[in-house]
Protein backbone atom coordinates (compact mmCIF):
# COMPACT_ATOMS: atom_id res chain seq x y z
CA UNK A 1 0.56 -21.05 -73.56
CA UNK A 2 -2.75 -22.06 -74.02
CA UNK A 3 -6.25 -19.71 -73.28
CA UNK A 4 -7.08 -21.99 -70.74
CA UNK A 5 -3.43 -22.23 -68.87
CA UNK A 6 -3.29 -18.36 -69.33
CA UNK A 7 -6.52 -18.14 -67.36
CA UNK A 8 -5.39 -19.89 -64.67
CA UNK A 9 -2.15 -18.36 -63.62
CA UNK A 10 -4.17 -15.21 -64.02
CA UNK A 11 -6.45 -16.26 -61.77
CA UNK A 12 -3.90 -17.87 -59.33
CA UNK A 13 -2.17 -14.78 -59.64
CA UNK A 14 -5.17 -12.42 -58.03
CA UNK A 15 -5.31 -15.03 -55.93
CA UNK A 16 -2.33 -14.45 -54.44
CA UNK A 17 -2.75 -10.76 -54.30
CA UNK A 18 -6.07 -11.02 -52.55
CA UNK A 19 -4.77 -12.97 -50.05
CA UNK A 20 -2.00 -10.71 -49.55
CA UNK A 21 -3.68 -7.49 -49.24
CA UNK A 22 -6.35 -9.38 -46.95
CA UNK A 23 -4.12 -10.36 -44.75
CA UNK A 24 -2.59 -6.94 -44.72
CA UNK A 25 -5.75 -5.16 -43.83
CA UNK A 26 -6.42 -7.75 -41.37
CA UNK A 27 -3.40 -6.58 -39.68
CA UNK A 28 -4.36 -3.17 -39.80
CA UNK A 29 -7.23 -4.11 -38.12
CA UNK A 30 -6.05 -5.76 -35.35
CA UNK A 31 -3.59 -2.68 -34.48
CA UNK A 32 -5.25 -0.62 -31.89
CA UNK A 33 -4.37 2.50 -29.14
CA UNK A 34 -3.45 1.02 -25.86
CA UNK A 35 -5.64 2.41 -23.47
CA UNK A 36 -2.99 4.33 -20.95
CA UNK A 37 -5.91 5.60 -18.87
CA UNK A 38 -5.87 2.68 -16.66
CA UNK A 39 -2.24 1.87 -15.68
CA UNK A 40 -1.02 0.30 -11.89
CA UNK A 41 0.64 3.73 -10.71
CA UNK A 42 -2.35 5.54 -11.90
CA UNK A 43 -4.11 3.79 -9.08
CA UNK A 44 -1.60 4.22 -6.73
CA UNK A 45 -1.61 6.41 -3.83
CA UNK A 46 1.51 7.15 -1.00
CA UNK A 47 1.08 8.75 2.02
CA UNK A 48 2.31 7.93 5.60
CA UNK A 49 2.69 9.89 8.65
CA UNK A 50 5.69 11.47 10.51
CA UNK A 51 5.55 11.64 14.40
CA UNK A 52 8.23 13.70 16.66
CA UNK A 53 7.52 14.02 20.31
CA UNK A 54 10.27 15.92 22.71
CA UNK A 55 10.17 16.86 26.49
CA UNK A 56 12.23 17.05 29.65
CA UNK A 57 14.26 14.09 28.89
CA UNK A 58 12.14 12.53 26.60
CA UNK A 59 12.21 11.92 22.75
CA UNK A 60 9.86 10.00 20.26
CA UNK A 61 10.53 9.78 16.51
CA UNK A 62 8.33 8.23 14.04
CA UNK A 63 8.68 7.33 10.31
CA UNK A 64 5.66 5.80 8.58
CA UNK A 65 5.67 5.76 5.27
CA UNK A 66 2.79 3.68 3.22
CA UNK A 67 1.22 3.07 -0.40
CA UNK A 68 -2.13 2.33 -1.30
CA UNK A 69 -3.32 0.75 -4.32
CA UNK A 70 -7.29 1.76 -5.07
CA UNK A 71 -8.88 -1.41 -6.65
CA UNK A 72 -11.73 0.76 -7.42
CA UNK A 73 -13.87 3.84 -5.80
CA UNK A 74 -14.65 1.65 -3.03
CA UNK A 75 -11.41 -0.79 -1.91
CA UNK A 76 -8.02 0.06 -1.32
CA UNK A 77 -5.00 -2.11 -0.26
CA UNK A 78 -1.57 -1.57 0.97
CA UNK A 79 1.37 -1.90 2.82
CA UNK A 80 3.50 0.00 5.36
CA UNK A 81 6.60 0.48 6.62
CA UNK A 82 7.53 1.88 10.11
CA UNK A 83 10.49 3.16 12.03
CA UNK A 84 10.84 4.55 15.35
CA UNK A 85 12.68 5.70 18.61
CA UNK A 86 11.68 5.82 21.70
CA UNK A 87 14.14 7.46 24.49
CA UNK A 88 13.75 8.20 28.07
CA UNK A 89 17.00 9.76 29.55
CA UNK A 90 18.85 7.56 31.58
CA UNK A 91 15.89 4.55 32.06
CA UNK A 92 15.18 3.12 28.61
CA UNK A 93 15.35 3.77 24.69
CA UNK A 94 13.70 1.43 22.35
CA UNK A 95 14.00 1.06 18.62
CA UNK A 96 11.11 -0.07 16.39
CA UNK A 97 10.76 -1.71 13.22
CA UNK A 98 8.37 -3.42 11.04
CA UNK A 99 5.86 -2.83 8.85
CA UNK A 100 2.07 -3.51 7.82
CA UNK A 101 -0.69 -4.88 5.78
CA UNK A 102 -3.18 -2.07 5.03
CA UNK A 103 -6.83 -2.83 4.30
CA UNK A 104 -9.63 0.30 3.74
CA UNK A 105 -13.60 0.60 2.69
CA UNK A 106 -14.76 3.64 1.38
CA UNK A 107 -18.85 2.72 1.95
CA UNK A 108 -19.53 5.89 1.20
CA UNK A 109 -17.48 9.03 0.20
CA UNK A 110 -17.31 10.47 3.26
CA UNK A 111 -16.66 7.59 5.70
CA UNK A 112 -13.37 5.15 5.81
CA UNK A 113 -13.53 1.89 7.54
CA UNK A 114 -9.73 0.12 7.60
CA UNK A 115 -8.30 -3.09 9.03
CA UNK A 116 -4.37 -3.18 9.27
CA UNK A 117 -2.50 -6.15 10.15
CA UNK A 118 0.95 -4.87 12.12
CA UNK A 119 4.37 -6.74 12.46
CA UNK A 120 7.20 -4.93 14.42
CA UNK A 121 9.78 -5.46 16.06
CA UNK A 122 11.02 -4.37 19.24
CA UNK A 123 14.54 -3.90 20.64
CA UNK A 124 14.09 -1.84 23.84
CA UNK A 125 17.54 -1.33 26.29
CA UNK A 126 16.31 -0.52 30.54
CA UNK A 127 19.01 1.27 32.59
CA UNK A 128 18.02 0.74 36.24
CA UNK A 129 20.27 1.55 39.27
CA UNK A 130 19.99 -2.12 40.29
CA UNK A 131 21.21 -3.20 36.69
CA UNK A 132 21.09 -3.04 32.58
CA UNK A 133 18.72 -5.14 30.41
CA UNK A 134 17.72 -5.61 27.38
CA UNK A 135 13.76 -6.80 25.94
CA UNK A 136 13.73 -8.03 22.31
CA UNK A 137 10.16 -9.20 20.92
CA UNK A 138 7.90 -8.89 17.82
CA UNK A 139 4.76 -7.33 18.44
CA UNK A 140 1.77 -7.96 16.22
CA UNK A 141 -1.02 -5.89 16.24
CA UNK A 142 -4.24 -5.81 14.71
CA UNK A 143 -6.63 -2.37 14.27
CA UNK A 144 -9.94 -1.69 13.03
CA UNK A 145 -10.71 1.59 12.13
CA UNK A 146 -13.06 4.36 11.34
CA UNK A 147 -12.44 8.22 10.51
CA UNK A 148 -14.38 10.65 8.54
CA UNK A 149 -12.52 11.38 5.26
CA UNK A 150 -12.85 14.41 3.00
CA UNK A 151 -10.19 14.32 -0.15
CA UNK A 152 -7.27 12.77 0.95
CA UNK A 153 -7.49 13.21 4.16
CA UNK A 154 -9.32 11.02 7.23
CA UNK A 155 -9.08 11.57 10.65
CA UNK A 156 -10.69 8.95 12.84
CA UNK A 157 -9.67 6.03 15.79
CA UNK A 158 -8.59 2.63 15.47
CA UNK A 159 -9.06 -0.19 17.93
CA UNK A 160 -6.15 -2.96 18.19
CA UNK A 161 -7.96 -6.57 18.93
CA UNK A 162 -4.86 -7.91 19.61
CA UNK A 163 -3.80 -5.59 22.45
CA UNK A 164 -1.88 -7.15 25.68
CA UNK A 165 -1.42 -4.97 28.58
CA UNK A 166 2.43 -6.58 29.47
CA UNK A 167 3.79 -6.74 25.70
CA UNK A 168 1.90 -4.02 23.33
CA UNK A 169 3.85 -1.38 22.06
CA UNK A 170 1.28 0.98 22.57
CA UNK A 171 -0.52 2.07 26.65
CA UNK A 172 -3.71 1.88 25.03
CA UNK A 173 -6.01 -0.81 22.59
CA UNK A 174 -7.23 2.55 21.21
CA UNK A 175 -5.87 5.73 19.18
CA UNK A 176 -6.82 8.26 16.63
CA UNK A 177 -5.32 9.09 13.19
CA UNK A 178 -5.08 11.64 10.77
CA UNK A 179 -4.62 9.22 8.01
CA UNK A 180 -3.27 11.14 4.42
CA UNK A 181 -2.30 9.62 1.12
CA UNK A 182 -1.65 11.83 -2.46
């Protein structure tokens, strides 16, 4: 082989190993920690609330469970789920199921605004001396909200804009909450 050929496989030759360790610290470059500190279920909050009512003849059950994901320090969003029964001894019971979109504002720390969008159905059975019958309907619902909130706790009153005397599931547009999510 001549000088000159010599000289050029050399060269070719670091070349090639150049570009091979380049591209291998390149890659060690690009390889980087994952940042874990901002994963969905880190922002993710469940809560609910749990309602029994008894009396002479009388029994309410309520299972509300919900989850809340915080956008940021300011907006959170949701959904909800909700069971109930509703029994009056020997006139009517009444089971409910549905569930909800959840909307809330946090304008300042101390101070919750919500709107929640709710979707349940109704399947209530009336025992009356002068016969049996059942009423089967969805009832949507719509509240806006307001409670005073201090950690995970707020405890305010919600309006429903959507409230109708003959078919709400509720006796009144309004009602407070003791709203809590962990």
């Amino acid at each position: 082989m001549k000088k000159n050929q010599i000289s050029i496989v050399f060269k070719s030759f670091f070349v090639i190993l150049i570009a091979l360790f380049s591209n291998f610290s390149f890659a060690q470059q690009e390889n980087y920690v994952i940042d874990n500190s901002n994963h969905f279920w880190d922002k993710v909050q469940f809560g609910g609330g749990l309602g029994l009512g008894f009396g002479s003849g009388y029994t309410d059950i309520s299972v509300m469970p919900s989850a809340i994901y915080n956008v940021n320090e300011i907006v959170a969003v949701g959904v909800g789920l909700q069971f109930g029964y509703l029994s009056s001894k020997n006139n009517y019971s009444s089971f409910i199921y549905g569930g909800s979109l959840v909307g809330l504002v946090n304008p300042i720390p101390q101070i919750q605004l919500s709107a929640e969008l709710e979707q349940v159905r109704v399947n209530t059975d009336y025992n009356f001396e002068g016969g049996d019958f059942s009423d089967n309907y969805w009832n949507t619902a719509l509240y806006l909200g307001a409670g005073y909130r201090t950690g995970n706790v707020t405890i305010g009153g919600r309006y429903d804009v959507l409230f109708n005397d003959d078919r709400s599931l509720y006796g009144s547009a309004f009602m407070p909450f003791v709203r809590v999510y962990f």
